[in-house]
Protein backbone atom coordinates (compact mmCIF):
# COMPACT_ATOMS: atom_id res chain seq x y z
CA UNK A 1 -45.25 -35.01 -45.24
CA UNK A 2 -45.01 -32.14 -47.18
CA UNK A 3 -47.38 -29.10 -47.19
CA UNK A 4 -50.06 -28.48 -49.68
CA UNK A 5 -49.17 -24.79 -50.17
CA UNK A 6 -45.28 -23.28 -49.60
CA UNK A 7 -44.47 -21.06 -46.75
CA UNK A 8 -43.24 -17.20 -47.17
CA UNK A 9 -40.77 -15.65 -44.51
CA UNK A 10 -42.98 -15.35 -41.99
CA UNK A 11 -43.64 -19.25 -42.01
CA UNK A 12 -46.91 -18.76 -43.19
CA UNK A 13 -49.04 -20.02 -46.77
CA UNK A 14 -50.27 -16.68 -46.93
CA UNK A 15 -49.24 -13.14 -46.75
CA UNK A 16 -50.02 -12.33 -43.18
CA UNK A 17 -50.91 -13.78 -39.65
CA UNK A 18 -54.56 -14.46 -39.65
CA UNK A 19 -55.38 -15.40 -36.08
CA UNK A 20 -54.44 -11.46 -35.05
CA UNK A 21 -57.13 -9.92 -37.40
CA UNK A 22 -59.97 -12.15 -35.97
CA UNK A 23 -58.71 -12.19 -32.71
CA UNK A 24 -58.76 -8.26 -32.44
CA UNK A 25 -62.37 -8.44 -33.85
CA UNK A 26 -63.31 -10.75 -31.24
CA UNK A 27 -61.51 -8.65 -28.21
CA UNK A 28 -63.34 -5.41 -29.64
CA UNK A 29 -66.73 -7.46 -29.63
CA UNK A 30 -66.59 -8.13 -25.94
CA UNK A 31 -65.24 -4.86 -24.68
CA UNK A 32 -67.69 -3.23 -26.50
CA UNK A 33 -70.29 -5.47 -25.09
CA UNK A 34 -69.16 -4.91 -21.80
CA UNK A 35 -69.42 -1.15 -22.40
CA UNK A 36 -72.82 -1.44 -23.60
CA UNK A 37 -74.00 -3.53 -20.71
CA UNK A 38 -72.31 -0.62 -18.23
CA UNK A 39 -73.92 2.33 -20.04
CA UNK A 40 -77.13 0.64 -20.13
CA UNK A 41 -77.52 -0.91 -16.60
CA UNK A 42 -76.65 2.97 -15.26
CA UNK A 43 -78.58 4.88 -18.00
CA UNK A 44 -81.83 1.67 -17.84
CA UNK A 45 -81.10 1.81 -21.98
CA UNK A 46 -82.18 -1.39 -22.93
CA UNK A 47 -81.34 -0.81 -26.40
CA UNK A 48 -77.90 -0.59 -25.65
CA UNK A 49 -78.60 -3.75 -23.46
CA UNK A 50 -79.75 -5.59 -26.61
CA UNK A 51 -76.31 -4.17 -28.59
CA UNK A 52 -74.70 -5.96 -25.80
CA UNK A 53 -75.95 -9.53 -25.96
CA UNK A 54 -75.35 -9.35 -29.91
CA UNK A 55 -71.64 -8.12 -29.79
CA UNK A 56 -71.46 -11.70 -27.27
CA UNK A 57 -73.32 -13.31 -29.45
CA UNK A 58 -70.34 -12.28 -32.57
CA UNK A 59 -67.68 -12.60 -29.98
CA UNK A 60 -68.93 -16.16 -29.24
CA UNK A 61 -68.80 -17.42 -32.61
CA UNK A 62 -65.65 -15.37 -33.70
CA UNK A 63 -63.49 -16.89 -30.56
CA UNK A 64 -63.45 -19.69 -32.19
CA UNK A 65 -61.90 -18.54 -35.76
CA UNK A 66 -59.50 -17.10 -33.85
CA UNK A 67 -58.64 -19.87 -31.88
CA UNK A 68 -58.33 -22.26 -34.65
CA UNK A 69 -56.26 -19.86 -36.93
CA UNK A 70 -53.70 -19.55 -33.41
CA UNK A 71 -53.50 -23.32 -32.93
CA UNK A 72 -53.05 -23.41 -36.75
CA UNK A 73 -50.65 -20.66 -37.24
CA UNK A 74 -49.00 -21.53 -33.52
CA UNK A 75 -47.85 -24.90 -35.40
CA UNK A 76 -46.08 -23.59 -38.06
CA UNK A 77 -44.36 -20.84 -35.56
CA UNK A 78 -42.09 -23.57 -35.06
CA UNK A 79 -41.52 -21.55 -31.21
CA UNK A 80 -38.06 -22.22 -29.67
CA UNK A 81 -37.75 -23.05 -26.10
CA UNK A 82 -37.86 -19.82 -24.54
CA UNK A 83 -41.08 -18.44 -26.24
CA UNK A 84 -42.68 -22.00 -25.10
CA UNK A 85 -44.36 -21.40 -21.78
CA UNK A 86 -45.48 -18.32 -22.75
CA UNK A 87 -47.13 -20.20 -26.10
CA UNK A 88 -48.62 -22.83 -24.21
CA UNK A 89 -50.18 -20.56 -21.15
CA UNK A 90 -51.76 -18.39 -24.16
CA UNK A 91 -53.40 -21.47 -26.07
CA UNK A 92 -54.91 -22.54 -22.21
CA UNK A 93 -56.21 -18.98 -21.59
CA UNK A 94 -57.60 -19.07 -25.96
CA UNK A 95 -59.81 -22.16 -25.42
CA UNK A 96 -60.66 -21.12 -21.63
CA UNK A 97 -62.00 -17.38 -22.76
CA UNK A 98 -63.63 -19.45 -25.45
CA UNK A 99 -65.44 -21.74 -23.24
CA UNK A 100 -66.17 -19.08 -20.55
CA UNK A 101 -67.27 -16.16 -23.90
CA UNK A 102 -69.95 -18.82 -24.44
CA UNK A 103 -71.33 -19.72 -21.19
CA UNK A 104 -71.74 -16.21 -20.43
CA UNK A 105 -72.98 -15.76 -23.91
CA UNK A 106 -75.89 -18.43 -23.20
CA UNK A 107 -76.46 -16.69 -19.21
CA UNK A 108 -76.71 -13.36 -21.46
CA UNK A 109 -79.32 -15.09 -23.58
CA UNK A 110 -81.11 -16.43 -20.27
CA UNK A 111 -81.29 -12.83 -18.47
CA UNK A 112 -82.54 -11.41 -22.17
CA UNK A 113 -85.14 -14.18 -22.40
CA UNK A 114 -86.48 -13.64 -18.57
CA UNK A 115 -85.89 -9.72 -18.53
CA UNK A 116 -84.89 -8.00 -21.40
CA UNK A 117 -85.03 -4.22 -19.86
CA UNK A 118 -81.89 -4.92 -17.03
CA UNK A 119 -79.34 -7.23 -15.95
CA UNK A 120 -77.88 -7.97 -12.64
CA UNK A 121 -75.54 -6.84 -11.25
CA UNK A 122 -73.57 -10.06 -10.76
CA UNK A 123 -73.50 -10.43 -14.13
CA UNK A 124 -71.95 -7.31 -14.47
CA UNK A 125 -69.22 -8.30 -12.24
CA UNK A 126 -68.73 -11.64 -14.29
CA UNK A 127 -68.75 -9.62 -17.20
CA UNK A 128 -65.45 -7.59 -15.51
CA UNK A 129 -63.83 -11.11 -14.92
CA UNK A 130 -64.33 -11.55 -18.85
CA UNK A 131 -62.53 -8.29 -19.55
CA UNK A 132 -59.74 -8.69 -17.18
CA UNK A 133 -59.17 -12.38 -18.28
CA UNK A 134 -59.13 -10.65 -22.25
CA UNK A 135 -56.66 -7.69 -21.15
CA UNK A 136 -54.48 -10.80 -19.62
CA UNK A 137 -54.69 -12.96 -22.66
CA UNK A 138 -54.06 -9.73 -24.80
CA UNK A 139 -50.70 -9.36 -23.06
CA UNK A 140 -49.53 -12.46 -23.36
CA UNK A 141 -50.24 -12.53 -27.41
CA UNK A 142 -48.72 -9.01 -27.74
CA UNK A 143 -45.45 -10.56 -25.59
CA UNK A 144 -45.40 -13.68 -28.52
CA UNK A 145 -44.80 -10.84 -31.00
CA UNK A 146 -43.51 -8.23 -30.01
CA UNK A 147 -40.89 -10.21 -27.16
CA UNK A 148 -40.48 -13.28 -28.67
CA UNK A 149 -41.20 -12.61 -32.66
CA UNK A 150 -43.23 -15.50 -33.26
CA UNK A 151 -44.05 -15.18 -37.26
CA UNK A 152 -41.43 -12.18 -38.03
CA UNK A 153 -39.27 -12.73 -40.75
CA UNK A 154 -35.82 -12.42 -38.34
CA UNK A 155 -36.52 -14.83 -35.72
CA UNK A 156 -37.96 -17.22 -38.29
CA UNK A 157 -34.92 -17.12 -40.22
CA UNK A 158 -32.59 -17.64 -37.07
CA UNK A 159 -34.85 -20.41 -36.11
CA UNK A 160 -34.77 -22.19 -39.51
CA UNK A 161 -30.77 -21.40 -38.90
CA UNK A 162 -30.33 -23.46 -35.62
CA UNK A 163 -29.74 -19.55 -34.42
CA UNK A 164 -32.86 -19.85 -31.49
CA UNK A 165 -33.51 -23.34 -30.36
């Protein structure tokens, strides 16, 4: 079946890779998030508590975006075997960190219901689970690119070529 709009030499209907610019808007909403929540549980700011829960809130909505322009733009990659594992354990960990960005989301929305001046500390240290599961997922996108050249104009060209298979 053909395609309703032709592909450049990236393998893409449009100029650039999508799922990166949301993706990076999504990793700088929970970071900063988490930041906020640090700051404020040490400093008792509950302003910077309430920044928090709506950077989560973005994140939690934006996740998704991101994760349907990957699965989208992870099709047309047409990956060759060696980029493969690497493809698949990054789609898991996209859909888990979206799952897990929204139940913490809706526990953030609990704690700011029942006490909006503080948080506990085990969120805190789910929060840090969050991060390090986002530095983890980080590294394994940045490997697709920059390693394995998913959606750069050389690698797609040796894979339309029969070059990587």
């Amino acid at each position: 079946m053909p395609l309703l709009l032709p592909l450049n030499n990236a393998n893409l209907p449009y100029p650039d890779p999508l799922h990166p610019i949301i993706v990076h808007f999504a990793i700088a909403m929970v970071f900063f998030s988490f930041f906020c929540d640090v700051v404020g549980y040490f400093t008792r700011n509950h302003r910077l508590l309430e920044v928090s829960f709506w950077n989560m809130f973005v994140a939690s909505v934006s996740i998704f975006l991101a994760v349907i322009f990957g699965q989208f733009e992870a099709g047309l990659a047409q990956p060759y075997e060696a980029v493969k594992p690497t493809l698949n354990l990054h789609t898991i960990t996209g859909w888990s960190l979206s799952a897990i960005i929204v139940a913490i989301t809706a526990w953030r929305f609990a704690i700011r219901a029942r006490t909006p001046q503080k948080i506990p500390v085990a969120y805190l240290g789910v929060a840090t689970f969050l991060v390090s599961l986002v530095f983890f997922q980080q590294y394994l996108g940045s490997q697709l690119v920059w390693v394995y050249g998913l959606h750069v104009e050389p690698v797609v060209e040796a894979t339309k070529n029969g070059v990587l298979q």
